[in-house]
Protein backbone atom coordinates (compact mmCIF):
# COMPACT_ATOMS: atom_id res chain seq x y z
CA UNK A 1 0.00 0.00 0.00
CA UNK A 2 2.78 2.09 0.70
CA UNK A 3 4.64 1.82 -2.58
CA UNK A 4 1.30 2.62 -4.52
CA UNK A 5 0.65 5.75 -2.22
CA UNK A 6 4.71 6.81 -2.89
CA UNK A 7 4.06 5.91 -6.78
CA UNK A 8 1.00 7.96 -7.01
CA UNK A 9 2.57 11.24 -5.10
CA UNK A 10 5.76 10.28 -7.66
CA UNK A 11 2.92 10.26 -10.83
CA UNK A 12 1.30 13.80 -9.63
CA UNK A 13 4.77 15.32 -9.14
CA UNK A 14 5.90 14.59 -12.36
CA UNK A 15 3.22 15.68 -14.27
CA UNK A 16 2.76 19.10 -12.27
CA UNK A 17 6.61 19.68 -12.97
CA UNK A 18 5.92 18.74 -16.77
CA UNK A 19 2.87 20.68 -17.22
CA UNK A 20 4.83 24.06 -15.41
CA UNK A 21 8.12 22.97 -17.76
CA UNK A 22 5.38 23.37 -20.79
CA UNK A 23 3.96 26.67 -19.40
CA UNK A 24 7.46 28.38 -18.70
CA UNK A 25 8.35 27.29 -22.31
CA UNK A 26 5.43 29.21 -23.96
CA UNK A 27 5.99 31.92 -21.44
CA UNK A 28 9.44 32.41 -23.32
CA UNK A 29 8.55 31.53 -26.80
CA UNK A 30 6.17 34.40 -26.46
CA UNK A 31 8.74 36.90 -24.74
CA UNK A 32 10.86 35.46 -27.81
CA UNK A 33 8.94 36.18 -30.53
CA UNK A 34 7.94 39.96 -28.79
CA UNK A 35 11.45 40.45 -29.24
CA UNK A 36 12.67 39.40 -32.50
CA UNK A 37 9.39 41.96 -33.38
CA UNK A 38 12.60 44.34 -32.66
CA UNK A 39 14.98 43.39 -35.59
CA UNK A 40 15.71 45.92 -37.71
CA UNK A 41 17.08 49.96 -37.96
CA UNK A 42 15.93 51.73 -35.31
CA UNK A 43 16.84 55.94 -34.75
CA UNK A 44 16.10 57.54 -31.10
CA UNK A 45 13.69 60.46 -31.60
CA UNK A 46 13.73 61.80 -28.40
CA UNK A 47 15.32 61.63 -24.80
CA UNK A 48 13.40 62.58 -21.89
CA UNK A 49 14.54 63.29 -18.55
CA UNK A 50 15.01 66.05 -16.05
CA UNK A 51 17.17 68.82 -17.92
CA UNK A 52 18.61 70.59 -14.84
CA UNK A 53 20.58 67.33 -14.25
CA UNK A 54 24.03 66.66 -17.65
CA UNK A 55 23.34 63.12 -18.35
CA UNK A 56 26.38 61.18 -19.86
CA UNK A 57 24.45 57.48 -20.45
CA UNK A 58 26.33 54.45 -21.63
CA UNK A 59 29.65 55.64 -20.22
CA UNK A 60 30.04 57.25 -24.08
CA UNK A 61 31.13 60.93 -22.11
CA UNK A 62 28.53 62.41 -24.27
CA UNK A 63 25.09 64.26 -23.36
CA UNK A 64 22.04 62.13 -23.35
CA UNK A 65 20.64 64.37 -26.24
CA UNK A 66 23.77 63.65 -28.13
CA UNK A 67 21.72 60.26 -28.34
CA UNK A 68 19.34 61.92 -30.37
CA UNK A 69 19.29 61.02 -34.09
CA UNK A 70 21.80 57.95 -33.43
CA UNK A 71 21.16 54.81 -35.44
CA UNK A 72 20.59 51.36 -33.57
CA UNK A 73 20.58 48.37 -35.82
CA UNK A 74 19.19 45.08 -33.59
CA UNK A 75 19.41 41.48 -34.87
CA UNK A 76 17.63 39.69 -31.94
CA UNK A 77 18.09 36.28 -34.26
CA UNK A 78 21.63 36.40 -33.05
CA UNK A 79 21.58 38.50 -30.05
CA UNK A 80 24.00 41.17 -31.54
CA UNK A 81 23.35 44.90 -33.03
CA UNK A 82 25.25 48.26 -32.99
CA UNK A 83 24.55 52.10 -32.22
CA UNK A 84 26.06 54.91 -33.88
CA UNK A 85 26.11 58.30 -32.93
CA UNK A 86 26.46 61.19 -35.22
CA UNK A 87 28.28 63.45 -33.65
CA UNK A 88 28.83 66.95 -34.14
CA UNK A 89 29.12 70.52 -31.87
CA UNK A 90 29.25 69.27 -27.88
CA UNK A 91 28.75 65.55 -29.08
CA UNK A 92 32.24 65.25 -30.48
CA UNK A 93 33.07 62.72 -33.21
CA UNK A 94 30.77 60.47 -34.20
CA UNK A 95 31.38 56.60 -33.30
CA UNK A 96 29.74 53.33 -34.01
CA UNK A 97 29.28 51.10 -30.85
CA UNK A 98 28.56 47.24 -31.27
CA UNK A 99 26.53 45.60 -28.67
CA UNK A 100 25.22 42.47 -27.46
CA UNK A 101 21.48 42.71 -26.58
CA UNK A 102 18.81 40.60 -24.70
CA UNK A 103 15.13 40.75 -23.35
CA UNK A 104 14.49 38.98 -19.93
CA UNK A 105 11.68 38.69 -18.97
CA UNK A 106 9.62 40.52 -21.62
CA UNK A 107 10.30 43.86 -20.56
CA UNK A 108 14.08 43.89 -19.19
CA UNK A 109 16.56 45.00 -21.97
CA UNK A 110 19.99 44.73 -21.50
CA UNK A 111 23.12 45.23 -23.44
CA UNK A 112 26.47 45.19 -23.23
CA UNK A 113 29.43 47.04 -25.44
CA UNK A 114 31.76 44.89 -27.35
CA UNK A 115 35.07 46.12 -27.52
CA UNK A 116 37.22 45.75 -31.22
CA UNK A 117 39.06 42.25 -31.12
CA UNK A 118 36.98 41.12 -27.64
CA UNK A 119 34.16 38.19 -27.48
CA UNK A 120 30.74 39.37 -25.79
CA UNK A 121 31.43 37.03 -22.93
CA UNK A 122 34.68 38.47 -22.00
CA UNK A 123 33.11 41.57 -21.26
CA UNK A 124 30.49 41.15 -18.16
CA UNK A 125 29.39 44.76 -17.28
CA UNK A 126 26.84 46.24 -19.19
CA UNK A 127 23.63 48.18 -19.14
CA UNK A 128 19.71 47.17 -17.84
CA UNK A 129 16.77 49.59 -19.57
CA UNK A 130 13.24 48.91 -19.02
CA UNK A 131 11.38 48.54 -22.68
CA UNK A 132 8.15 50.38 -22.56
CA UNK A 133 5.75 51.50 -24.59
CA UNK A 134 6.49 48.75 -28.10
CA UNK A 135 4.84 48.42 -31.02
CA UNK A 136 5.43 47.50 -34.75
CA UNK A 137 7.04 50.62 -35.37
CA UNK A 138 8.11 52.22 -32.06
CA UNK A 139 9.17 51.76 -28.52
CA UNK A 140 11.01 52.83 -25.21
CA UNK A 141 13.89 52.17 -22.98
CA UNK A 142 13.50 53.69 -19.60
CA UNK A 143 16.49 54.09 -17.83
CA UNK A 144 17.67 54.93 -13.79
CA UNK A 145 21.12 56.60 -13.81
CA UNK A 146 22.38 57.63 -10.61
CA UNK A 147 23.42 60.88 -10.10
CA UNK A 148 24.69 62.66 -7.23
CA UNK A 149 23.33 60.14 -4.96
CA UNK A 150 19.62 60.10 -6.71
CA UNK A 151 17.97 58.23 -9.53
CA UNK A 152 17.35 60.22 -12.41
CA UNK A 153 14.94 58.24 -14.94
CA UNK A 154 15.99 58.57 -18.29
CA UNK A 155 13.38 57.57 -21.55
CA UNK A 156 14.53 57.12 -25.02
CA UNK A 157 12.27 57.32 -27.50
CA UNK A 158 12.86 55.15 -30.70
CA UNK A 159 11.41 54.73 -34.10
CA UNK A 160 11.41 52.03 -36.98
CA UNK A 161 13.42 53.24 -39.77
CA UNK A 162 13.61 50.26 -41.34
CA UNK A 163 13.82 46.39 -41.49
CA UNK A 164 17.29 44.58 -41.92
């Protein structure tokens, strides 16, 4: 009698661990295919955030609105892209950046700069933005950059430009 109770409890088990296995894989097919909706060219319109504070984002040492009017190319298929900012007056020379990119859990965008000659996981720091706000053709990164001891929330504003 014992053995049959322990193989039922074993039976249930399994198939609640199968059936959550199966539930957590559609979960992140669906976060998947949300963001491979984000392939292609990509230019930031805008960049919102508190004016009174100098923003320098991405550890570039350029102005957040320097940011505006740079080109981001993302290939989610392969996890990589690029930025490139134009440059020009306080914004210095302009610079292409490649990246390595990824969406966790549907709305957590991170990215991290790959260096010329370096392999993405040789480099460990990078950068965690909030996406907000997608569609076909647009969406948001929301961003907390500390400054002076206080979060300043910083929103970039990005439209399709084309697929790739």
């Amino acid at each position: 009698m014992k053995k049959l109770l322990f193989t039922g409890m074993l039976s249930a088990t399994v198939l609640a661990v199968s059936c959550s296995g199966v539930k957590n894989a559609k979960t992140a097919q669906n976060q998947r295919s949300e963001f491979l909706k984000m392939k292609g060219d990509w230019q930031i319109v805008s960049v919102n955030y508190d004016k009174e504070y100098k923003i320098k984002p991405f550890d570039d040492g350029i102005d957040a609105q320097c940011f505006v009017g740079s080109h981001w190319r993302l290939i989610p298929n392969n996890w990589t892209g690029a930025y490139t900012v134009n440059g020009g007056g306080t914004c210095g020379t302009g610079f292409t950046q490649p990246i390595k990119i990824d969406v966790v859990s549907g709305n957590t965008f991170n990215f991290k700069k790959i260096a010329e000659g370096t392999k993405a996981k040789q480099n460990t720091a990078g950068y965690t933005l909030t996406l907000t706000n997608q569609s076909t053709d647009q969406f948001s990164l929301e961003q907390n950059v500390s400054f002076n001891g206080e979060n300043v929330r910083v929103v970039y504003n990005f439209e399709r430009t084309g697929m790739k």
